[in-house]
C-alpha atoms as a PDB file:
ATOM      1  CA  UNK A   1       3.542  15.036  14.712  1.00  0.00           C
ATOM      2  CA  UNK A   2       4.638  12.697  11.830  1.00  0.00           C
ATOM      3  CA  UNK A   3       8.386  13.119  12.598  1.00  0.00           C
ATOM      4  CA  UNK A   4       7.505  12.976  16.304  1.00  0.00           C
ATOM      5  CA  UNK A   5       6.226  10.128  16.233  1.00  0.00           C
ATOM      6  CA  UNK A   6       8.585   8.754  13.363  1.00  0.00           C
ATOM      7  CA  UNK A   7      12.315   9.317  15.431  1.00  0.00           C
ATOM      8  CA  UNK A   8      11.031   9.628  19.236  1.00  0.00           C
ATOM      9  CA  UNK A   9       7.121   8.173  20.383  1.00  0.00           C
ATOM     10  CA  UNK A  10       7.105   5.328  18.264  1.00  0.00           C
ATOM     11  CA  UNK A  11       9.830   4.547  15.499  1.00  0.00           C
ATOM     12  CA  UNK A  12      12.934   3.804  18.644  1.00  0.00           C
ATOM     13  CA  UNK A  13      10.663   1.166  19.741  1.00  0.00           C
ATOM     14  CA  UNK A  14       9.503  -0.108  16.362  1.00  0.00           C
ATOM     15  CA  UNK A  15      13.602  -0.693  15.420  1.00  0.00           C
ATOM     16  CA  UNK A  16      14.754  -1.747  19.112  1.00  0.00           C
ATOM     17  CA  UNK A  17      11.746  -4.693  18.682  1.00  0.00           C
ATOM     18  CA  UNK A  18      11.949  -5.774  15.579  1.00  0.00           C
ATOM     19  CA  UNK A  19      15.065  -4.177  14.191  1.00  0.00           C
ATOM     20  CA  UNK A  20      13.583  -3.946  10.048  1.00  0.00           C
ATOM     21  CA  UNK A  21      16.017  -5.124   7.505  1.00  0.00           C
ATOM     22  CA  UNK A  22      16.319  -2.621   4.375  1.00  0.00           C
ATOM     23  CA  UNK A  23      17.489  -3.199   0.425  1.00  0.00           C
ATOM     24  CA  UNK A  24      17.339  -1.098  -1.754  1.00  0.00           C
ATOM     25  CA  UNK A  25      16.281   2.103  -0.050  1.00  0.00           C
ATOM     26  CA  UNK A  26      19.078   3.787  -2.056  1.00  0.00           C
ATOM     27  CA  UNK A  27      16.312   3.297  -5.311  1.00  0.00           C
ATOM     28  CA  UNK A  28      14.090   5.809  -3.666  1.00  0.00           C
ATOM     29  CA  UNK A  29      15.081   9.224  -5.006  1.00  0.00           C
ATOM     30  CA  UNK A  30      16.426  11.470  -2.491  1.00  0.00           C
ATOM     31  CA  UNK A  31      13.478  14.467  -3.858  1.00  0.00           C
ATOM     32  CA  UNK A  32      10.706  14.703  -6.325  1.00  0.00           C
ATOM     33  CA  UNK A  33       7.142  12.919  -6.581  1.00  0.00           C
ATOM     34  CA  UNK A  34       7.806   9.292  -6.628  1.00  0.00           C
ATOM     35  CA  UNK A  35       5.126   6.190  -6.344  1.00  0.00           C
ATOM     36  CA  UNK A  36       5.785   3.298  -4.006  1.00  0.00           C
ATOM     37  CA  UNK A  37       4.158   0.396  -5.440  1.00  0.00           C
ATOM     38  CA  UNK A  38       3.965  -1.980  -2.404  1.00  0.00           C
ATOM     39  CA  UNK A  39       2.521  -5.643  -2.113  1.00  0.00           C
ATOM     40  CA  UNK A  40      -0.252  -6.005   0.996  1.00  0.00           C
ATOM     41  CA  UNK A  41      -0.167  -8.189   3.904  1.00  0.00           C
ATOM     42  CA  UNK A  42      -0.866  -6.391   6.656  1.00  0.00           C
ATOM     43  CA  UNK A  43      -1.991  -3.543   8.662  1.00  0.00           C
ATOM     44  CA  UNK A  44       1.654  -3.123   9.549  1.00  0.00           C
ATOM     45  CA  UNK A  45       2.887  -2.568   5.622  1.00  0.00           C
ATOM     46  CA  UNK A  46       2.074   0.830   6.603  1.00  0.00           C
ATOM     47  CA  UNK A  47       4.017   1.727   9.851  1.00  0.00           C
ATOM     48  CA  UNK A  48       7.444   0.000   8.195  1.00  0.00           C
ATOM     49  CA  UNK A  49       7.791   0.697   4.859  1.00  0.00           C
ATOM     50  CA  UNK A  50       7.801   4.907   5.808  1.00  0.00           C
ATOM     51  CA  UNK A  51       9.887   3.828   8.853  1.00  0.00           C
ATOM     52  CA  UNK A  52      13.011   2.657   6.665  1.00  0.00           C
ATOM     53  CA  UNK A  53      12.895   6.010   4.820  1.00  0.00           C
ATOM     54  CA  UNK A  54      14.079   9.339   5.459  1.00  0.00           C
ATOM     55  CA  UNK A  55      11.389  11.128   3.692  1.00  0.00           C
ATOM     56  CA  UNK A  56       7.292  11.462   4.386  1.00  0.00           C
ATOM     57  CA  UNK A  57       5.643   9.323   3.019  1.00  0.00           C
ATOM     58  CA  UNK A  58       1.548   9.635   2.133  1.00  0.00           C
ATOM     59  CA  UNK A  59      -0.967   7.857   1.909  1.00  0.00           C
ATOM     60  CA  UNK A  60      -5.000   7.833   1.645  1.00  0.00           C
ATOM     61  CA  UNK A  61      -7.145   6.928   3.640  1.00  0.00           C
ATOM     62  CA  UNK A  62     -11.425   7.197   3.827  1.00  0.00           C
ATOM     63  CA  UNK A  63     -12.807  10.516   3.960  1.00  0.00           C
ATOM     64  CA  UNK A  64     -14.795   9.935   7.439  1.00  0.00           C
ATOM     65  CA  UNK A  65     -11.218   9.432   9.028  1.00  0.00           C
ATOM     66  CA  UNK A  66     -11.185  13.495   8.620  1.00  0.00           C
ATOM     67  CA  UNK A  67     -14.209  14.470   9.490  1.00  0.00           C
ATOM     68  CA  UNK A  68     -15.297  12.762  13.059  1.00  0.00           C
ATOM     69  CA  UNK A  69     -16.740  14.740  15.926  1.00  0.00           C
ATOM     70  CA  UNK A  70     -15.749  15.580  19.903  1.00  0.00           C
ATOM     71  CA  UNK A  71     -12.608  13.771  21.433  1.00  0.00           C
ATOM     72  CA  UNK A  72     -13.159  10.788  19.549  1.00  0.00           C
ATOM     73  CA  UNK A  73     -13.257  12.569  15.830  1.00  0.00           C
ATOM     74  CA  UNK A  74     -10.419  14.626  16.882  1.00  0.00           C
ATOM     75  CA  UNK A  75      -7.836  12.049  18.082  1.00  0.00           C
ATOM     76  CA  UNK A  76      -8.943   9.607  14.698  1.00  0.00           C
ATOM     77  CA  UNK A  77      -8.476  12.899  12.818  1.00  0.00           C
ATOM     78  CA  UNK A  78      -4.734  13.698  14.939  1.00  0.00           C
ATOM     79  CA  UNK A  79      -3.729  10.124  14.042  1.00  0.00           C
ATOM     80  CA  UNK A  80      -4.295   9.501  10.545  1.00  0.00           C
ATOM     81  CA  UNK A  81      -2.979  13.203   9.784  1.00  0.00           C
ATOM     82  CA  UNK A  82      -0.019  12.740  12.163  1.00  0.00           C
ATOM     83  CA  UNK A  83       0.833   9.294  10.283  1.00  0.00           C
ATOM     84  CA  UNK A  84       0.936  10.090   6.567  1.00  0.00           C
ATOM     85  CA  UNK A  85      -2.234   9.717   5.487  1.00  0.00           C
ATOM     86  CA  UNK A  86      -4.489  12.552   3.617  1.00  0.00           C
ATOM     87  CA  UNK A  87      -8.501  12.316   2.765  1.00  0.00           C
ATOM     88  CA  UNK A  88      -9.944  10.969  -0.152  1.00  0.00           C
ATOM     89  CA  UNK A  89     -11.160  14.074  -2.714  1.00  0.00           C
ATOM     90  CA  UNK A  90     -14.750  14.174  -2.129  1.00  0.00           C
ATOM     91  CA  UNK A  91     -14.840  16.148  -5.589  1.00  0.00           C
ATOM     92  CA  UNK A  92     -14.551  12.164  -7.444  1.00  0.00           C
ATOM     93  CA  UNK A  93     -17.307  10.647  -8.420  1.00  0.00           C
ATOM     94  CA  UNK A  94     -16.124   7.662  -7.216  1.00  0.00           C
ATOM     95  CA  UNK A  95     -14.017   6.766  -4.321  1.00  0.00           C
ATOM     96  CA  UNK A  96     -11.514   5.388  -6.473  1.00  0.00           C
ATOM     97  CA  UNK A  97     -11.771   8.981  -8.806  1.00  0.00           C
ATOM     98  CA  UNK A  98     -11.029  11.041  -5.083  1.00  0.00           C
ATOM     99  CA  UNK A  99      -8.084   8.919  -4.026  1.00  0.00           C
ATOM    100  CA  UNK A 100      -6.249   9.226  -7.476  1.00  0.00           C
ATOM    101  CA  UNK A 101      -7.193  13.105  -7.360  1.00  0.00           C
ATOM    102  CA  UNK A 102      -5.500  13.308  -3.257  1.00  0.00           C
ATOM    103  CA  UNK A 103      -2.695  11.223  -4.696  1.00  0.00           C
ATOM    104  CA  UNK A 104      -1.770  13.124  -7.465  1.00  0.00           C
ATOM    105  CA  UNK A 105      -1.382  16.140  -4.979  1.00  0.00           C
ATOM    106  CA  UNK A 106       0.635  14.498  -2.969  1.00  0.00           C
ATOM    107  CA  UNK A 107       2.695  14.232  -6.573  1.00  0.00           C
ATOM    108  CA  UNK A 108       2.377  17.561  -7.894  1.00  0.00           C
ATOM    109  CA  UNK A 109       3.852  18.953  -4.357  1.00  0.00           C
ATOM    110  CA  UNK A 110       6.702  16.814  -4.800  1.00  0.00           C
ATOM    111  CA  UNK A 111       5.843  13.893  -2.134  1.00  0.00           C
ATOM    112  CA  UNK A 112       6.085  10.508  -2.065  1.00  0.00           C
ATOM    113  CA  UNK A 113       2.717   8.497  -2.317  1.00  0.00           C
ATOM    114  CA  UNK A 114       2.589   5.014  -1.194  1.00  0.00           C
ATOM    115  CA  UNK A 115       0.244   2.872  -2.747  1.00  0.00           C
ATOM    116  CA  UNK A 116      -1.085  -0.793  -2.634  1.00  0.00           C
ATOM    117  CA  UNK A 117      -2.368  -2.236  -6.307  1.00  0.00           C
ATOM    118  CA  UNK A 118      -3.576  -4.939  -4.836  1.00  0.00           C
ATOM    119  CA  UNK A 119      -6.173  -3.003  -3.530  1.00  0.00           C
ATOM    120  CA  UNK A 120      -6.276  -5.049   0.036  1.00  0.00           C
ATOM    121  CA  UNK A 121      -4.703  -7.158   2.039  1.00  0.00           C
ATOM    122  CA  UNK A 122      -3.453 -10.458   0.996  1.00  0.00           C
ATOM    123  CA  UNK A 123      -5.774 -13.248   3.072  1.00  0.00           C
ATOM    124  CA  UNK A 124      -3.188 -16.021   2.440  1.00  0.00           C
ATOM    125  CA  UNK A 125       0.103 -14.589   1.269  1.00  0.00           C
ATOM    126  CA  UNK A 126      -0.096 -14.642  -2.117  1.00  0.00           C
ATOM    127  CA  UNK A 127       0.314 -11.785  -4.450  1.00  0.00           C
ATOM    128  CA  UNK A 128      -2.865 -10.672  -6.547  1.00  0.00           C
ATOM    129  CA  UNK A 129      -3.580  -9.269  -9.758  1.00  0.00           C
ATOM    130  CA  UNK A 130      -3.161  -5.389  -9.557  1.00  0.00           C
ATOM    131  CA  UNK A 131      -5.549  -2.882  -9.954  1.00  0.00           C
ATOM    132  CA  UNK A 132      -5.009  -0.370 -13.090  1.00  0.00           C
ATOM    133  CA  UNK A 133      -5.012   2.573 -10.753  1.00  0.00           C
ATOM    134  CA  UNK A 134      -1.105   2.443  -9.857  1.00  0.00           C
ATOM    135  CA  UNK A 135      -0.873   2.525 -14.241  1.00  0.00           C
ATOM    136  CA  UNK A 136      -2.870   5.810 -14.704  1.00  0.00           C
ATOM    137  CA  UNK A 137      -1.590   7.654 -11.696  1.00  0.00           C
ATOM    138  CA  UNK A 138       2.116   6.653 -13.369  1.00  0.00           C
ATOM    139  CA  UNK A 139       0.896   8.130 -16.601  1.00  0.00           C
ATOM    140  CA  UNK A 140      -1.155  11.126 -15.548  1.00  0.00           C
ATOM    141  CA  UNK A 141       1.692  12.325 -12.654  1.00  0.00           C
ATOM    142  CA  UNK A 142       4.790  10.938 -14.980  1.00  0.00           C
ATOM    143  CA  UNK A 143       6.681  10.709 -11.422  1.00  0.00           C
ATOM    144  CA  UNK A 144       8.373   6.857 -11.263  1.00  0.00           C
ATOM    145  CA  UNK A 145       7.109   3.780  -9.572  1.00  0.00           C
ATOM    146  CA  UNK A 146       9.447   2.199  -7.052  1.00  0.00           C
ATOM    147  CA  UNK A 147       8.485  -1.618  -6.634  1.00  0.00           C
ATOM    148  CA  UNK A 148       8.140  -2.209  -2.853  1.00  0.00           C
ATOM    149  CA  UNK A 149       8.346  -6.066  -0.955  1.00  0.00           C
ATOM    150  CA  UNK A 150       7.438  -6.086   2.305  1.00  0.00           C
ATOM    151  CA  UNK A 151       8.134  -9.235   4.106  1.00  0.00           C
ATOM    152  CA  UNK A 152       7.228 -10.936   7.799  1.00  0.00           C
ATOM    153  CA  UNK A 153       4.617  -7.918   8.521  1.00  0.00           C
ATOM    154  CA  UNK A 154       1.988 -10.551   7.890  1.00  0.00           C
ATOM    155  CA  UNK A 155       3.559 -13.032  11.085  1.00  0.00           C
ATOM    156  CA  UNK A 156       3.881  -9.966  12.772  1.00  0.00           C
ATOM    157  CA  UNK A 157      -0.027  -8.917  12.533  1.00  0.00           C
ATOM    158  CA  UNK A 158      -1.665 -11.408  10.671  1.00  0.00           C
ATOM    159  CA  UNK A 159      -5.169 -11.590   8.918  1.00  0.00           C
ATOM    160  CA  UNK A 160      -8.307 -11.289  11.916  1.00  0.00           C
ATOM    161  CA  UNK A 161      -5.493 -10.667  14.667  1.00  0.00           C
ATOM    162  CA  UNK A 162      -3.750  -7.368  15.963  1.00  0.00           C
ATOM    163  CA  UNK A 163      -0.312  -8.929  16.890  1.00  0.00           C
ATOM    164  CA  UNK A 164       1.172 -12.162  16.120  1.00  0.00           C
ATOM    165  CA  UNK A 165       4.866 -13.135  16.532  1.00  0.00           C
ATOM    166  CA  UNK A 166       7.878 -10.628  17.048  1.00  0.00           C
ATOM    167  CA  UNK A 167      10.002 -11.384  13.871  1.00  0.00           C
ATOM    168  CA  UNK A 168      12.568  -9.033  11.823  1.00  0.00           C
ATOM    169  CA  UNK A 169      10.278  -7.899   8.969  1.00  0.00           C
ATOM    170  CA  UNK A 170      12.451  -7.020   5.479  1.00  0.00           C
ATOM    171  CA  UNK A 171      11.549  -3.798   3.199  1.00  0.00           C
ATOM    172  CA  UNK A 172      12.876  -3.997  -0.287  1.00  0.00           C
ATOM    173  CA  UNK A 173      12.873  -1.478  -3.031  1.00  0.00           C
ATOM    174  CA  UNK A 174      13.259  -2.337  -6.739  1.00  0.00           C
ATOM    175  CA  UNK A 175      14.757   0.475  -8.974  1.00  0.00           C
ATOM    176  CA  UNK A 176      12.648   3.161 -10.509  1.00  0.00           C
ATOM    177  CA  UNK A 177      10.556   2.093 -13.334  1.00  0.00           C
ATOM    178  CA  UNK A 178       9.859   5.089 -15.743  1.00  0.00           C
ATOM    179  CA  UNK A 179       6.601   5.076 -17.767  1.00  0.00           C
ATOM    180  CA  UNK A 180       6.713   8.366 -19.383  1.00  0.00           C
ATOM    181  CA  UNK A 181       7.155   7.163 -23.241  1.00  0.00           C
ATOM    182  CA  UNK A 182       3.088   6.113 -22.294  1.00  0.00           C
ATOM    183  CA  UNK A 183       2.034   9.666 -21.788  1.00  0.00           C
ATOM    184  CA  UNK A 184      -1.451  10.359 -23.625  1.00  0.00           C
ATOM    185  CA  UNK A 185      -2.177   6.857 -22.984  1.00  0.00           C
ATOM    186  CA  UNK A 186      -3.792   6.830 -19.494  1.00  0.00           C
ATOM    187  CA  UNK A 187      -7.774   5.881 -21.215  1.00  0.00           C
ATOM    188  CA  UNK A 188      -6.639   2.872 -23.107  1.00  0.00           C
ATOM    189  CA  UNK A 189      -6.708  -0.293 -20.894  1.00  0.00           C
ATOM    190  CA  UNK A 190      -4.221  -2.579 -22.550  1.00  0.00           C
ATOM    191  CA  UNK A 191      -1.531  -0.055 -21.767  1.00  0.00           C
ATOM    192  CA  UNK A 192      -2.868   0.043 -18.186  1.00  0.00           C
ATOM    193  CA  UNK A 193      -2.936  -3.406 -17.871  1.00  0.00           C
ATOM    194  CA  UNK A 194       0.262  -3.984 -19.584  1.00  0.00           C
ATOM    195  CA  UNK A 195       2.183  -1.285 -17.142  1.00  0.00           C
ATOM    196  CA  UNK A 196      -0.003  -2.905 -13.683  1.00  0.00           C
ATOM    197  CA  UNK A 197       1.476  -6.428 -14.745  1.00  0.00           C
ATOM    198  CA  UNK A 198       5.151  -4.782 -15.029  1.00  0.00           C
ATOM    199  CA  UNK A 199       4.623  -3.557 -11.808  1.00  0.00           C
ATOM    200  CA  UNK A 200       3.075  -6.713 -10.256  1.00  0.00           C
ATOM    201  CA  UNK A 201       5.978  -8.978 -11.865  1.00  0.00           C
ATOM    202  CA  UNK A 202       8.458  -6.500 -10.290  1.00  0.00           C
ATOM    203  CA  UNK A 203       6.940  -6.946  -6.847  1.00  0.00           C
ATOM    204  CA  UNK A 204       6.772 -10.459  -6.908  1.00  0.00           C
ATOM    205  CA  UNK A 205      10.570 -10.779  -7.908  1.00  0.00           C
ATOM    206  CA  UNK A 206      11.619  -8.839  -4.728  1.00  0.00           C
ATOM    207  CA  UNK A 207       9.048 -10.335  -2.327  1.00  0.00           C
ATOM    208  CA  UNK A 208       9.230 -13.751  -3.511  1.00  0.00           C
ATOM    209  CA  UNK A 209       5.472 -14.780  -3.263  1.00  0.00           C
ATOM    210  CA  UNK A 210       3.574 -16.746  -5.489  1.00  0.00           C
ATOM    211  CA  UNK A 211       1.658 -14.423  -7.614  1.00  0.00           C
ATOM    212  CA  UNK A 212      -2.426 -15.283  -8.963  1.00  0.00           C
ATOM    213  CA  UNK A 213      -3.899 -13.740 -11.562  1.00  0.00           C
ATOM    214  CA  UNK A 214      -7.029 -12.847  -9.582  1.00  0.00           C
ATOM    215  CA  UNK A 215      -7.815  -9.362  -7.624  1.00  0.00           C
ATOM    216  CA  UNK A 216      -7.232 -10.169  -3.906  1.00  0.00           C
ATOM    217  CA  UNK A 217     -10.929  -8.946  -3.285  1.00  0.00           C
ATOM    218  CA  UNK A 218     -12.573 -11.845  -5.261  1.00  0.00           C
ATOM    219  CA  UNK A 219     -10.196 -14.285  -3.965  1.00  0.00           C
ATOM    220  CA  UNK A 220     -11.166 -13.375  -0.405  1.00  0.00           C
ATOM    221  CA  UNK A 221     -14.760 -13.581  -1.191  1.00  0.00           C
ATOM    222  CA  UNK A 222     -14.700 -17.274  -3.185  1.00  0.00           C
ATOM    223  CA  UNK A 223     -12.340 -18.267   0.085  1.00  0.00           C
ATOM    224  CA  UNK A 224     -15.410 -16.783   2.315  1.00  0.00           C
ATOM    225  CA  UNK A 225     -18.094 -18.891   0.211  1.00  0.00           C
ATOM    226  CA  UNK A 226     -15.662 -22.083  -0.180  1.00  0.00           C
ATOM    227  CA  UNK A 227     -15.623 -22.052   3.903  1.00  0.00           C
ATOM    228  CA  UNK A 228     -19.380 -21.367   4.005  1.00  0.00           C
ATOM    229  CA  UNK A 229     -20.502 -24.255   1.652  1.00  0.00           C
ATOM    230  CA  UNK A 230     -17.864 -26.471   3.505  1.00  0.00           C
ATOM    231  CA  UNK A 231     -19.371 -25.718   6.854  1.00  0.00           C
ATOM    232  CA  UNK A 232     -22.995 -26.476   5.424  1.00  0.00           C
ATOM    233  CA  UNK A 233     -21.217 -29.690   4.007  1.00  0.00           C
ATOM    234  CA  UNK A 234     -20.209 -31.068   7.449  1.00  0.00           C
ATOM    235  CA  UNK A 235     -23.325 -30.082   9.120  1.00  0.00           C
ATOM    236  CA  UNK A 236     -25.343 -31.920   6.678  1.00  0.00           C
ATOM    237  CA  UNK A 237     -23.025 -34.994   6.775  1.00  0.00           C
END
């Protein structure tokens, strides 16, 4: 169903409409486990960054995705499946524990795992500060990290709507960034942070956004209360 829908249901329409621009795709090895580090600013990052490459390319997504009931459960299930995307372990203790334990499959069976450190979507184009996870899976898996920029998917579908304007988004890839020497390494957090800012800088160099040093998450919450106590401003004026 992937490659179905990849080269005749919907990738032909995908190129004929908005025709992607590639660089780089060259610096994605042609087989082994590799990690696409990839900045966030849309829902859309998803459907054009595999589109541009010949290989699968996974990804996680929640657990409940999987495990819905009657025609609805089935056809959520037949989607995600059919698009790339695998369950989160339900054997972590965490959420983030289950993803990195799904993801490392993907890496141990050879695959290429596509992965967001910002941990959501940018709300106003900026890069954020990574999470550590991309770091540790690097370390644990020891398969490279290709730096991904992809650009104009957030005109394309922006924040709160489901289409926007038809531009021609870009996908860049960086070259592969090798952090075996850190093997052993993956529990101390300077390393992690040190490897997740790598990462980040190499991002920002091919996407060309300006990058904060704050998780997207908090940023989109202190943008949420800024607009709150600026509505309660005007109302009391």
């Amino acid at each position: 169903m992937y490659w179905f829908l990849k080269f005749v249901a919907l990738g032909p329409m995908l190129r004929v409409v908005f025709r992607p621009k590639t660089q780089g795709r060259r610096n994605v090895p042609a087989k082994g486990p590799v990690i696409l580090a990839s900045n966030h600013l849309s829902y859309a990052d998803w459907l054009f960054m595999p589109l541009v490459l010949p290989r699968m390319v996974r990804f996680v997504a929640k657990a409940e995705y999987f495990t819905g009931h009657g025609i609805k459960g089935w056809a959520q299930r037949t989607f995600f499946t059919s698009t790339g995307n695998i369950p989160i372990d339900r054997s972590g203790a965490t959420a983030a524990e289950g993803a990195m334990i799904s993801a490392k499959g993907v890496l141990a069976d050879g695959g290429l795992f596509g992965i967001y450190p910002e941990g959501t979507r940018s709300h106003d184009g900026r890069l954020h500060r990574g999470k550590t996870g991309v770091a540790r899976l690097a370390i644990e898996s020891g398969a490279p990290v290709v730096p991904v920029a992809v650009i104009g998917t957030d005109v394309i579908a922006p924040n709160g709507k489901k289409f926007g304007k038809v531009v021609r988004p870009s996908v860049k890839f960086g070259k592969p960034m090798d952090f075996s020497s850190y093997a052993g390494q993956e529990n101390d957090r300077e390393v992690l942070r040190k490897i997740t800012d790598q990462i980040m800088r190499e991002i920002q160099a091919l996407s060309g956004q300006e990058y904060v040093d704050v998780y997207a998450a908090d940023a989109k919450r202190a943008a949420r209360e800024q607009g709150k106590g600026g509505g309660q401003r005007r109302m009391a004026s």
